[in-house]
N, C-alpha and C. Protein backbone atom coordinates (compact mmCIF):
# COMPACT_ATOMS: atom_id res chain seq x y z
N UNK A 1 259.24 65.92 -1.75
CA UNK A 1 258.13 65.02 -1.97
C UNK A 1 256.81 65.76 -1.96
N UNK A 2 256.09 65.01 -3.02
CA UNK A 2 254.86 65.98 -2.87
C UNK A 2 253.91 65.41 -1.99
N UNK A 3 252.62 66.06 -1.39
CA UNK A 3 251.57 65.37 -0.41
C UNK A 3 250.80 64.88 -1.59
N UNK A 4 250.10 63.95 -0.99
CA UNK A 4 249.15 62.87 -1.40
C UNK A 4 247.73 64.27 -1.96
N UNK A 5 247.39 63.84 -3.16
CA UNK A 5 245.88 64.51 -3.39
C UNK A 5 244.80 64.03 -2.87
N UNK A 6 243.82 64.66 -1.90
CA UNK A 6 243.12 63.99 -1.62
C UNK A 6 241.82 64.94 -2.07
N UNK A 7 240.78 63.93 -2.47
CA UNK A 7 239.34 64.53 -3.25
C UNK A 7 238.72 65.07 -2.35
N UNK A 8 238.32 66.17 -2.01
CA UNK A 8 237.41 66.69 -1.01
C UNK A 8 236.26 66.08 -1.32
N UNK A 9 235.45 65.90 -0.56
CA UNK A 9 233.89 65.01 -0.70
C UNK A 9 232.89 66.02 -1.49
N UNK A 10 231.91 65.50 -1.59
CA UNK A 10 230.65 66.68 -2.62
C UNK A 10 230.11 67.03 -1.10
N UNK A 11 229.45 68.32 -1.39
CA UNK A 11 229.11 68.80 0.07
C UNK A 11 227.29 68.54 -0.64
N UNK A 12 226.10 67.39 0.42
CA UNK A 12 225.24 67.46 0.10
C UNK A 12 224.39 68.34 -0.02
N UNK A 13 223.43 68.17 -0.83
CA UNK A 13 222.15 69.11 -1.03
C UNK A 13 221.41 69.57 0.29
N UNK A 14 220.87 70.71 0.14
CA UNK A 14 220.34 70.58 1.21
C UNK A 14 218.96 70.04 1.03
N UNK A 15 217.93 69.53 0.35
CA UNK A 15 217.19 68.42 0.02
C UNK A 15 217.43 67.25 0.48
N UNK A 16 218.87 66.63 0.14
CA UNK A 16 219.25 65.55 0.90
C UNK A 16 219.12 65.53 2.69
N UNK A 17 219.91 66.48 2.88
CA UNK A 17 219.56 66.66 4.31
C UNK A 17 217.71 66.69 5.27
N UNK A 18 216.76 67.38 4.30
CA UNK A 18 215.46 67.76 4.71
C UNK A 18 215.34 65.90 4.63
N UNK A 19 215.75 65.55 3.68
CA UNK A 19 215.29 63.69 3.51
C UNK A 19 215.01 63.15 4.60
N UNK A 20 216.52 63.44 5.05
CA UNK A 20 217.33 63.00 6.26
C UNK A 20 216.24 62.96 7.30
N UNK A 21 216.37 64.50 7.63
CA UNK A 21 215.51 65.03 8.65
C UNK A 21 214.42 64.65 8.82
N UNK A 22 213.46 64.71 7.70
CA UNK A 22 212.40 64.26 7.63
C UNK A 22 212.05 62.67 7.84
N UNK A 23 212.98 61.57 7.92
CA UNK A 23 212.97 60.03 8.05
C UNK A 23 213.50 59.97 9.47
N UNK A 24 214.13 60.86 9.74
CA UNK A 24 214.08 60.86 11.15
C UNK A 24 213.08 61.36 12.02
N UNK A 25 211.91 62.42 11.35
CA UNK A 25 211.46 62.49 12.61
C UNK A 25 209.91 61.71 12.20
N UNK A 26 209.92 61.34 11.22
CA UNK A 26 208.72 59.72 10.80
C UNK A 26 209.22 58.95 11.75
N UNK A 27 210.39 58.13 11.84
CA UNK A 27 211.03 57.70 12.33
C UNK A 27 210.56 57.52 13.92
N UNK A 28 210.60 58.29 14.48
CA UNK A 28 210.37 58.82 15.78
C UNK A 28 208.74 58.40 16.59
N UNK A 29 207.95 58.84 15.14
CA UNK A 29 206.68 59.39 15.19
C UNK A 29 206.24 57.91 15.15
N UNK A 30 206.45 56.98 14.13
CA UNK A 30 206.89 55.10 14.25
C UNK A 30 206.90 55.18 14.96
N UNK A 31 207.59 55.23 15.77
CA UNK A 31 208.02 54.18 16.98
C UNK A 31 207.33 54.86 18.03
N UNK A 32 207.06 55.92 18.54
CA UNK A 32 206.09 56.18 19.65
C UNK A 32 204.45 55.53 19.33
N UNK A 33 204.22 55.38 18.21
CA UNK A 33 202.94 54.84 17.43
C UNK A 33 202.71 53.76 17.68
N UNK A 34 203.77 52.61 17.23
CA UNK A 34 204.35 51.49 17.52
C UNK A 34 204.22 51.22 18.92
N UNK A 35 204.45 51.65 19.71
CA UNK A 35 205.25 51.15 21.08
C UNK A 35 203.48 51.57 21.50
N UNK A 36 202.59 52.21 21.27
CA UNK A 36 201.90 52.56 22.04
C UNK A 36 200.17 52.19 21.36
N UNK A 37 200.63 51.00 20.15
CA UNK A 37 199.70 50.48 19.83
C UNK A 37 199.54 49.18 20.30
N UNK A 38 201.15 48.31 20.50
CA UNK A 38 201.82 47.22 21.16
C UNK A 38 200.76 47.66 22.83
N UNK A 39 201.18 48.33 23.32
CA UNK A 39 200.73 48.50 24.90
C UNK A 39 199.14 48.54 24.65
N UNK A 40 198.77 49.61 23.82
CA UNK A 40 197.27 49.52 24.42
C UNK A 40 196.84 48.35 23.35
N UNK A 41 196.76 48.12 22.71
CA UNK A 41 196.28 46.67 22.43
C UNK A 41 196.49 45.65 23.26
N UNK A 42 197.63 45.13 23.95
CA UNK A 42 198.07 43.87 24.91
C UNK A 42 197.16 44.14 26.07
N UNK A 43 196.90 45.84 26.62
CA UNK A 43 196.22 45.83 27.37
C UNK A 43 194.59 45.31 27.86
N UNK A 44 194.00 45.46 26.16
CA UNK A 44 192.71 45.44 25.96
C UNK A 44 192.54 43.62 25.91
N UNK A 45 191.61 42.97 26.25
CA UNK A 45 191.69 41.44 26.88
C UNK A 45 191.09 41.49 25.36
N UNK A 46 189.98 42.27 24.77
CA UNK A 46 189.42 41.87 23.55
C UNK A 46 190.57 42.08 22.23
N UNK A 47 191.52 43.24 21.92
CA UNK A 47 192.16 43.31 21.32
C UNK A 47 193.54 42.36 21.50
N UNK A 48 193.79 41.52 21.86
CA UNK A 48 194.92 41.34 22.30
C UNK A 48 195.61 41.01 21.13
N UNK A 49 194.93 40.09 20.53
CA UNK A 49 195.49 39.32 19.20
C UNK A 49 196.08 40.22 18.32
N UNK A 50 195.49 41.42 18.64
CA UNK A 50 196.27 42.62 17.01
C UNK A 50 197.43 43.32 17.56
N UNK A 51 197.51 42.62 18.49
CA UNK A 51 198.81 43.78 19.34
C UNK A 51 199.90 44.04 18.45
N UNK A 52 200.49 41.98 17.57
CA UNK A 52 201.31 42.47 16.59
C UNK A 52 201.29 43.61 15.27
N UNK A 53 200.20 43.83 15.26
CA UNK A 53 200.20 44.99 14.55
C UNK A 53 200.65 46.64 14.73
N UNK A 54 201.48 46.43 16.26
CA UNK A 54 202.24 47.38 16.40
C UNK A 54 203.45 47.23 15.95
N UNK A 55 204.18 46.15 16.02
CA UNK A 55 205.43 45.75 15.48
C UNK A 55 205.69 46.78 14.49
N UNK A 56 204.90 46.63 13.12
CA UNK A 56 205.10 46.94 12.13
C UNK A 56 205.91 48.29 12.04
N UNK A 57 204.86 49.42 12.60
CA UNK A 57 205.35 50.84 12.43
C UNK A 57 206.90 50.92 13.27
N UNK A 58 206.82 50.37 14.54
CA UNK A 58 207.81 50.02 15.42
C UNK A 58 209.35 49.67 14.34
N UNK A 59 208.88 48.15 13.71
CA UNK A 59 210.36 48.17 13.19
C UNK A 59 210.48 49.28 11.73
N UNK A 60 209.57 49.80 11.17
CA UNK A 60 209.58 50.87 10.21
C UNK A 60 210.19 52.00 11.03
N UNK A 61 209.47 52.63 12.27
CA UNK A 61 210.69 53.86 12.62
C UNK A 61 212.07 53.30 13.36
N UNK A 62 212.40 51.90 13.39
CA UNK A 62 214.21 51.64 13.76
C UNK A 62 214.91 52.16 12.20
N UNK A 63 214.05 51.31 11.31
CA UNK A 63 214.86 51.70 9.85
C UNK A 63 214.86 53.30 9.25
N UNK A 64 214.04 53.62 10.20
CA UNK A 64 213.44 55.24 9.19
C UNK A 64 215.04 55.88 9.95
N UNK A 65 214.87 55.91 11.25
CA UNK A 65 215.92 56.73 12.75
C UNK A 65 217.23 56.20 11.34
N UNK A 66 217.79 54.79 11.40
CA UNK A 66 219.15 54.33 10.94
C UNK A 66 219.56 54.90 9.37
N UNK A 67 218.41 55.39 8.78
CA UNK A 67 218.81 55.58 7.46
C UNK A 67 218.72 56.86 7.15
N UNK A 68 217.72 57.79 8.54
CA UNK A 68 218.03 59.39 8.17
C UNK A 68 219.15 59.85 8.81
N UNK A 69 220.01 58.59 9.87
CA UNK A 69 221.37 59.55 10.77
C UNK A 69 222.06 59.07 9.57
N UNK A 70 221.95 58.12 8.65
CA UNK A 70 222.86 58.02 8.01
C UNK A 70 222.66 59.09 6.65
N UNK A 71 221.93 59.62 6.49
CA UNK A 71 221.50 60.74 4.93
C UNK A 71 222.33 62.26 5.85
N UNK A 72 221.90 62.30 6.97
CA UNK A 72 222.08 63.23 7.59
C UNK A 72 223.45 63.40 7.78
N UNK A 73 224.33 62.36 8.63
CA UNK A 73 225.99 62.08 8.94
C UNK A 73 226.83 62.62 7.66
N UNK A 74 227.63 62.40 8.31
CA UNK A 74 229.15 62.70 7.47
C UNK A 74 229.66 61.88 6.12
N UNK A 75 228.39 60.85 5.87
CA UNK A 75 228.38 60.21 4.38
C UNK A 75 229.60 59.15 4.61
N UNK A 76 229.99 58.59 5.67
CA UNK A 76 230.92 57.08 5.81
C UNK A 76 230.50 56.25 5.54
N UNK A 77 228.86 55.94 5.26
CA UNK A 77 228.08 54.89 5.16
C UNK A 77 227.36 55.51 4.02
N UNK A 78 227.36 54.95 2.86
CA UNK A 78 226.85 55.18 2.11
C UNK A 78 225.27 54.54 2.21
N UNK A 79 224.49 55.76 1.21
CA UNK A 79 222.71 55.01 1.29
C UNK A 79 222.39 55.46 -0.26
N UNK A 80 221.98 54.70 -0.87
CA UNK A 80 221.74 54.16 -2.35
C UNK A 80 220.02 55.05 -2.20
N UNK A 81 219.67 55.34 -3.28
CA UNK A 81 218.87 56.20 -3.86
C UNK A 81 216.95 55.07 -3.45
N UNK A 82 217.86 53.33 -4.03
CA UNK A 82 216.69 52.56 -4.30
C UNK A 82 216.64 52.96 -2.57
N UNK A 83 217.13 52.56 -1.55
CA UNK A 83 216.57 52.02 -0.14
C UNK A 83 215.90 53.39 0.51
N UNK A 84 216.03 54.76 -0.03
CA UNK A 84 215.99 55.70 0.45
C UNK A 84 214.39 55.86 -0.18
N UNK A 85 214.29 55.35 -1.26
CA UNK A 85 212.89 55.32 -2.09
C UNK A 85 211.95 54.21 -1.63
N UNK A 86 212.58 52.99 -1.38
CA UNK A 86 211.93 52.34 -0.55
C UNK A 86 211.20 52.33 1.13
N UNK A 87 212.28 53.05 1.50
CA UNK A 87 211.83 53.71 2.77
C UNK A 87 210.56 54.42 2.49
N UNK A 88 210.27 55.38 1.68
CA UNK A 88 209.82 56.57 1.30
C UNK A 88 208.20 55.71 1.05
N UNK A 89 208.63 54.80 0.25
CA UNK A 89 206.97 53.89 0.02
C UNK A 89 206.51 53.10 0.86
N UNK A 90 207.24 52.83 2.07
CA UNK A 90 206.58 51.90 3.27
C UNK A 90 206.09 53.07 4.20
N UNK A 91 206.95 54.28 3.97
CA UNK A 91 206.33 55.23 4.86
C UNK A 91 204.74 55.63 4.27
N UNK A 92 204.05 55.51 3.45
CA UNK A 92 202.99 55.77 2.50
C UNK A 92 202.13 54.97 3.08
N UNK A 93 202.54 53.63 3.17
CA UNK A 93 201.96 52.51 3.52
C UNK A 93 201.09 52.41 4.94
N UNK A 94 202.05 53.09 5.49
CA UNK A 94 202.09 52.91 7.36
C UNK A 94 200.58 53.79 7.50
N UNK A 95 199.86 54.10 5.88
CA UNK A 95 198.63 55.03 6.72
C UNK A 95 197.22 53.69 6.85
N UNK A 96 198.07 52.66 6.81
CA UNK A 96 197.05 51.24 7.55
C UNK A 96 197.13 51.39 8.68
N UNK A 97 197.56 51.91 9.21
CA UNK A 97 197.71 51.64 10.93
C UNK A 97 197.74 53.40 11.04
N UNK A 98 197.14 54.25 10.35
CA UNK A 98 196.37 55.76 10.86
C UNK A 98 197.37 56.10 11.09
N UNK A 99 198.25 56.14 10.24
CA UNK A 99 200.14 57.12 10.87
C UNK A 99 199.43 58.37 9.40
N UNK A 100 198.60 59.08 9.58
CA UNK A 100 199.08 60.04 8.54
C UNK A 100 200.31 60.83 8.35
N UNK A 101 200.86 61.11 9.80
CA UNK A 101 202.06 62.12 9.45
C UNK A 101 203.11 61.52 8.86
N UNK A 102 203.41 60.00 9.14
CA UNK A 102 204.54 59.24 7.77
C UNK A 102 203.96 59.17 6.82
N UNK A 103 202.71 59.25 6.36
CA UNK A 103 202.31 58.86 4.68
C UNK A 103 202.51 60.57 4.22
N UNK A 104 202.62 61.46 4.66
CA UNK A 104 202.65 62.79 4.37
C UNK A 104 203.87 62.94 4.10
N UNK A 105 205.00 62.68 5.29
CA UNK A 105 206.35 62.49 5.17
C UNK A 105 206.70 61.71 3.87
N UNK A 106 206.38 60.68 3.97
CA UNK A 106 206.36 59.68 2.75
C UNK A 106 206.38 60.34 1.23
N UNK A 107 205.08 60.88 1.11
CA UNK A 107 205.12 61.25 -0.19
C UNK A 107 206.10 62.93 -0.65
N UNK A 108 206.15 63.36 0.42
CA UNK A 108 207.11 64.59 -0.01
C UNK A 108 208.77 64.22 0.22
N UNK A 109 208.81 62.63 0.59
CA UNK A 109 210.14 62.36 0.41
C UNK A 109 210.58 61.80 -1.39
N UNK A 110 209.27 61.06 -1.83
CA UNK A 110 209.21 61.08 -3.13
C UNK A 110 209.78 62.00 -3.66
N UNK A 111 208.62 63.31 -3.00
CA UNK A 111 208.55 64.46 -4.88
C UNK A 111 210.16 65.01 -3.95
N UNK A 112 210.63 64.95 -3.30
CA UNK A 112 212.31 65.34 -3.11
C UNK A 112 213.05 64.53 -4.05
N UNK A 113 213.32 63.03 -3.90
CA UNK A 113 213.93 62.00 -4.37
C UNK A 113 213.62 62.41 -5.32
N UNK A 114 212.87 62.91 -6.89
CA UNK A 114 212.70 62.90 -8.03
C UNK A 114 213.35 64.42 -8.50
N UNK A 115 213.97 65.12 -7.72
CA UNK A 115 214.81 66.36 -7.99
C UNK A 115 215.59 65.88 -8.69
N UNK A 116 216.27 66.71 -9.72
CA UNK A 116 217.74 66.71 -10.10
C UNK A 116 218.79 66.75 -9.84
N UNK A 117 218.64 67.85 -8.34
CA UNK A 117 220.05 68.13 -7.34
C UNK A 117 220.12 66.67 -6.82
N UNK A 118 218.97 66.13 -6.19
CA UNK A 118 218.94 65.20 -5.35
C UNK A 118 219.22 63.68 -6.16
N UNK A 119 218.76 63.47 -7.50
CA UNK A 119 219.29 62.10 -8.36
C UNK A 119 220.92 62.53 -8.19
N UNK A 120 221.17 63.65 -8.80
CA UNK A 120 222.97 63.73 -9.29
C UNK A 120 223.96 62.95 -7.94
N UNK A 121 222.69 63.65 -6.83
CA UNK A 121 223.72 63.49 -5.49
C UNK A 121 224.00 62.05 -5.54
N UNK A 122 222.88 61.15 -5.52
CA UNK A 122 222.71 59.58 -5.30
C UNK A 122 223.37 58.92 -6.09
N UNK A 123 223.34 59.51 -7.98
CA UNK A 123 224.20 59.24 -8.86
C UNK A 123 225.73 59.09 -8.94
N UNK A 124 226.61 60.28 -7.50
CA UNK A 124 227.94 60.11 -7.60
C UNK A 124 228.55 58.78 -7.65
């Protein structure tokens, strides 16, 4: 009897991986931002009302952390090119609330995403 063929996986780019890396440590940079715009705003009796305006970056680095362990991992969970690009433009965004280092992150996750190595990969 013969063994079963099995497809070895595509081994990612390493672009893909910097993605990764890079939404993870936006990611990070969110949520300490977040968590510490939430506090000192609630703190301030005059600011209080904008406190929700920490939320924002807050739930932007849960999604940034979940979608770079997943670019980064062993590829069991697949991540589609659009959500990885979408990520990439809310990170741009986040420079309303003075996050320059995600709008920086942000846009060099773009000019990555627009590689060739990096479409083919998303394309399999």
């Amino acid at each position: 009897m013969e063994a079963p063929i099995t497809a070895t996986p595509q081994p990612k780019p390493q672009k893909v991986q910097i993605i990764g890396i890079l939404m993870i440590v936006s990611g990070a940079v969110n949520i300490s931002l977040g968590l510490g715009l939430m506090i000192g705003l609630a703190l301030s009796l005059v600011l209080i009302c904008c406190a929700p305006l920490g939320a924002l970056p807050l739930a932007m680095g849960v999604y940034e952390i979940i979608y770079g362990i997943r670019l980064v991992g062993s590829g069991q969970e697949p991540v589609t090119r659009q959500n990885v690009q979408t990520i990439a433009i809310l990170e741009i965004v986040t420079i309303l609330v003075s996050n320059l280092v995600s709008c920086i992150i942000g846009i060099v996750n773009l000019v990555l995403l627009n590689d060739s190595e990096v479409t083919g990969y998303f394309q399999k």
